[in-house]
C-alpha atoms as a PDB file:
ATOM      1  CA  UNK A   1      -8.470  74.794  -0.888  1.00  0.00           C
ATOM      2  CA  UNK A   2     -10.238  73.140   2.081  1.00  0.00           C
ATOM      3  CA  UNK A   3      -8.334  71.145   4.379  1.00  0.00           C
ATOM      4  CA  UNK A   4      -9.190  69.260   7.372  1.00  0.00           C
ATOM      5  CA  UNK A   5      -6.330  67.958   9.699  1.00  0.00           C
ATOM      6  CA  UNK A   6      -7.151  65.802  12.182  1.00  0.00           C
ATOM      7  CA  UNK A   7      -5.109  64.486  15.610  1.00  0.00           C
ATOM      8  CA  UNK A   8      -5.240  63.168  18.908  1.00  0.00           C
ATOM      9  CA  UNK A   9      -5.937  59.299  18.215  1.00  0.00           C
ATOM     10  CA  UNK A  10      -3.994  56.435  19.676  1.00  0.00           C
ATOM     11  CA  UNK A  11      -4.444  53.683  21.640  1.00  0.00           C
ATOM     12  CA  UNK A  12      -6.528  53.974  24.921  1.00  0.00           C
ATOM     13  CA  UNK A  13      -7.771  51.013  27.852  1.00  0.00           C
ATOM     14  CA  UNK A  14     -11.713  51.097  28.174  1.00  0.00           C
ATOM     15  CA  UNK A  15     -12.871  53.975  30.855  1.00  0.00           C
ATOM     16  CA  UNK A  16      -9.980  55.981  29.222  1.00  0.00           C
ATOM     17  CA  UNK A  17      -9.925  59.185  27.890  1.00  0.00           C
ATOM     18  CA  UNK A  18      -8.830  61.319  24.237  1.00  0.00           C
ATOM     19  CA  UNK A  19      -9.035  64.730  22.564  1.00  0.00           C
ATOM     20  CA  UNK A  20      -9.464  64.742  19.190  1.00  0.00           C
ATOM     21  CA  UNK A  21      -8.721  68.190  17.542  1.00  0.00           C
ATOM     22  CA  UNK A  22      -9.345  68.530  13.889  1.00  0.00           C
ATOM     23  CA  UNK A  23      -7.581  71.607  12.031  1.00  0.00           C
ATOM     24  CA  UNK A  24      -9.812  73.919   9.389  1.00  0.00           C
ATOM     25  CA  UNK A  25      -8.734  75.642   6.908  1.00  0.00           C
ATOM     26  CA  UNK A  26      -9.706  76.966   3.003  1.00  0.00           C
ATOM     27  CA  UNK A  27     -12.862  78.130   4.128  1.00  0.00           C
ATOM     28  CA  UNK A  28     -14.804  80.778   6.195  1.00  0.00           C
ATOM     29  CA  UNK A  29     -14.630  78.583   9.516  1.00  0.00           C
ATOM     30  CA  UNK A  30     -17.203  80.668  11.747  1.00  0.00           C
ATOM     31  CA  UNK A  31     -19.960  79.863   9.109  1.00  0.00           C
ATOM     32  CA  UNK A  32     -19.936  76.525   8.764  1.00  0.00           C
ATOM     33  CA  UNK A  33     -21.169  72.998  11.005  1.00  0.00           C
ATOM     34  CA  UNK A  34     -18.596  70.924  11.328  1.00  0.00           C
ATOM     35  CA  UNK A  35     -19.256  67.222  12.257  1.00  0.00           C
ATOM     36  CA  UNK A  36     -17.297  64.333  13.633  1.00  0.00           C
ATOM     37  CA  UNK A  37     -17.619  60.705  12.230  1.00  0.00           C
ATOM     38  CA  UNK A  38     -16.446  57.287  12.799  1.00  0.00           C
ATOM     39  CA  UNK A  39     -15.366  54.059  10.878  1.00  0.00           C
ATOM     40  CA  UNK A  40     -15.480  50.843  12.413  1.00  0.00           C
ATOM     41  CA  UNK A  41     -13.705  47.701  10.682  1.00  0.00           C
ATOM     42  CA  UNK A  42     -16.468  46.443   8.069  1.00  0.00           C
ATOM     43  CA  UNK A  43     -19.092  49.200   8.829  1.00  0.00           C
ATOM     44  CA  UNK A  44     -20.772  52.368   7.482  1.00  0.00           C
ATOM     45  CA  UNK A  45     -19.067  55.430   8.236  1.00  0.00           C
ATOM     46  CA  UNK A  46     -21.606  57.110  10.931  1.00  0.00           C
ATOM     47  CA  UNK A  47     -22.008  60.478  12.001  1.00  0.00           C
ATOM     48  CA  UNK A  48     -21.006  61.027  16.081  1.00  0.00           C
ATOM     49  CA  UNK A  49     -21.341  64.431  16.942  1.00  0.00           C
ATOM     50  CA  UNK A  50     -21.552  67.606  15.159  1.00  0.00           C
ATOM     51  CA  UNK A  51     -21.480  71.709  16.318  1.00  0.00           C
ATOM     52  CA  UNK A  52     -23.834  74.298  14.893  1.00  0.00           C
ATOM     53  CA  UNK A  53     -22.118  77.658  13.746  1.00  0.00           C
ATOM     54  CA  UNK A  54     -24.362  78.909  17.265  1.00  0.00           C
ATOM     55  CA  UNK A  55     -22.343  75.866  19.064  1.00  0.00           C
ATOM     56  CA  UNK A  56     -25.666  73.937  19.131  1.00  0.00           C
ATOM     57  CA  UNK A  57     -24.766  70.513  19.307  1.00  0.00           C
ATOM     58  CA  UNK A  58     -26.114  67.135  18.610  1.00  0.00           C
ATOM     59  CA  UNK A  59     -24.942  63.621  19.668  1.00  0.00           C
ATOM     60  CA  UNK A  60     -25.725  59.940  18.325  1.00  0.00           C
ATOM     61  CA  UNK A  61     -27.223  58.024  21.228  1.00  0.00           C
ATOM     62  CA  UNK A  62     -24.189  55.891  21.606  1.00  0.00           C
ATOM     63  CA  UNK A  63     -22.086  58.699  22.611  1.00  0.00           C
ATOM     64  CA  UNK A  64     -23.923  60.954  24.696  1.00  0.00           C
ATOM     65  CA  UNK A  65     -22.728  61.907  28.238  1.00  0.00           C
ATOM     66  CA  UNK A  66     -19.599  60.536  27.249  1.00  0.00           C
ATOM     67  CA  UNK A  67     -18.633  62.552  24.116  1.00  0.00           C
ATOM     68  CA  UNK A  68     -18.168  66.417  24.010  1.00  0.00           C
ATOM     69  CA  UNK A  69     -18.264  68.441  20.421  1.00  0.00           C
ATOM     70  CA  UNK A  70     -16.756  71.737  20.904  1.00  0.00           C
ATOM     71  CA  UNK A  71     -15.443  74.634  18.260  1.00  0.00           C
ATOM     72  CA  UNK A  72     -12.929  77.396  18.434  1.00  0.00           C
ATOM     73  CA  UNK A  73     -13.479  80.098  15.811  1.00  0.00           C
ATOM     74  CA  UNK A  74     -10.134  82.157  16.419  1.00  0.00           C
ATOM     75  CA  UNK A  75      -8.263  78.807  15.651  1.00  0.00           C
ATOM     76  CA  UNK A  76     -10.387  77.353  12.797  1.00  0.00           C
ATOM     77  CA  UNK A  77     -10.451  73.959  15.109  1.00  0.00           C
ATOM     78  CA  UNK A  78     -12.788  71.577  16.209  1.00  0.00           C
ATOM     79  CA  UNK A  79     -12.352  69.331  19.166  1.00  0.00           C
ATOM     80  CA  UNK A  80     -14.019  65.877  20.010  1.00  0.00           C
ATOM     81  CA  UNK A  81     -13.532  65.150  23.861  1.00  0.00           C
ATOM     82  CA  UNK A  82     -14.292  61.607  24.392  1.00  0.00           C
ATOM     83  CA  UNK A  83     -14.503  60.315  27.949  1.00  0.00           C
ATOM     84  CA  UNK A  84     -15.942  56.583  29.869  1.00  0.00           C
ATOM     85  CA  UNK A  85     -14.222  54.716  26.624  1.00  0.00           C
ATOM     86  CA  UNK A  86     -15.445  51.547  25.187  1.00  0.00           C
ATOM     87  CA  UNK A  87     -14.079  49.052  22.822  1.00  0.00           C
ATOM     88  CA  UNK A  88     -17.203  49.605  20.444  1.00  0.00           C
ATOM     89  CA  UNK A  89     -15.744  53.375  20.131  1.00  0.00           C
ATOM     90  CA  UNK A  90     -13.354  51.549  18.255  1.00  0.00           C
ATOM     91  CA  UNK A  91     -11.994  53.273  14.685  1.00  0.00           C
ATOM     92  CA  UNK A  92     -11.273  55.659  12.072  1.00  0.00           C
ATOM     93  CA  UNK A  93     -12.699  59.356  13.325  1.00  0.00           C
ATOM     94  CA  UNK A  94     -12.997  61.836  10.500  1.00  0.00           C
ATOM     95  CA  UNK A  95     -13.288  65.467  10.562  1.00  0.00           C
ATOM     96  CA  UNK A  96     -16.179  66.911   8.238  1.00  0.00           C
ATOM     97  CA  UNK A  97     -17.840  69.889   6.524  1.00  0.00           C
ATOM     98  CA  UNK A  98     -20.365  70.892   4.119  1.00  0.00           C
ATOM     99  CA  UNK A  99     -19.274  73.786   1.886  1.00  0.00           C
ATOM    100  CA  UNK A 100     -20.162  74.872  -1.222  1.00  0.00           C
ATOM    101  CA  UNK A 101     -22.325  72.288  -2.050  1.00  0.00           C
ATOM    102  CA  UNK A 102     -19.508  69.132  -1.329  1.00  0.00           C
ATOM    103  CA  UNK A 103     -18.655  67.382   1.492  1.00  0.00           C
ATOM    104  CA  UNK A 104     -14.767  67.095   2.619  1.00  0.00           C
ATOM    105  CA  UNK A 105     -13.295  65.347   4.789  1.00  0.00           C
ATOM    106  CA  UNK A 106     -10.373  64.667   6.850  1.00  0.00           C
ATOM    107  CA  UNK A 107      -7.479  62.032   6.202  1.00  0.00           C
ATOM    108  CA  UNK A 108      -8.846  60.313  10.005  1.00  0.00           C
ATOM    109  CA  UNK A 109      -7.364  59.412  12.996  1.00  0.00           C
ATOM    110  CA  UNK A 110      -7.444  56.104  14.259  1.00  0.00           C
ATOM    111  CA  UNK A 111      -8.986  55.284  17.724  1.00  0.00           C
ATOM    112  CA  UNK A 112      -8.428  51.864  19.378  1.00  0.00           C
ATOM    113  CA  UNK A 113      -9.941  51.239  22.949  1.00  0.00           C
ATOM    114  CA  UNK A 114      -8.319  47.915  24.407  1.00  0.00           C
ATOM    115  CA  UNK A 115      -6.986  46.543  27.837  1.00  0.00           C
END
């Protein structure tokens, strides 16, 4: 079955760094788009980043220049390098994929920027 692991949160002071790495498995990995998505505290769960099976990438505005989306086939793992840190960065990250015909997701990883 599909499952999506996901690591790397933790607390972090604004201008910080993290790596998030999310784990794939249950699934033909090389085919598939994998996306990254936050939850803040009493919002919608929005979509951050995401990598094309060609590595194309895309980036919601908040994020860009700041966040990197990146994808290693030969270890079924996606990675979400996220740099210049702000408190609004602030919450649950989920890993994500769309295969056969359902979405599934990750258990998250929490992300707290703070001083």
């Amino acid at each position: 079955q599909v499952q999506l692991v996901e690591s790397g949160g933790g607390l972090v002071q604004p201008g910080g760094s993290l790596r998030l790495s999310c784990a794939a498995s249950g699934f033909p990995f090389s085919t598939a788009s994998m996306n990254w998505f936050r939850q803040a505290p009493g919002k919608q769960r929005e979509l951050v980043a995401a990598v094309s099976t060609a590595s194309s990438t895309y980036y919601t505005n908040s994020v860009k220049g700041r966040f990197t989306i990146s994808r290693d086939n030969a270890k079924s793992t996606v990675y979400l390098q996220m740099n210049l840190l702000k408190p609004e960065d602030t919450g649950a990250y989920y890993c994500n994929v769309y295969y056969d015909k359902r979405d599934y997701w990750g258990q998250g990883t929490q992300v707290t920027v703070s001083s």
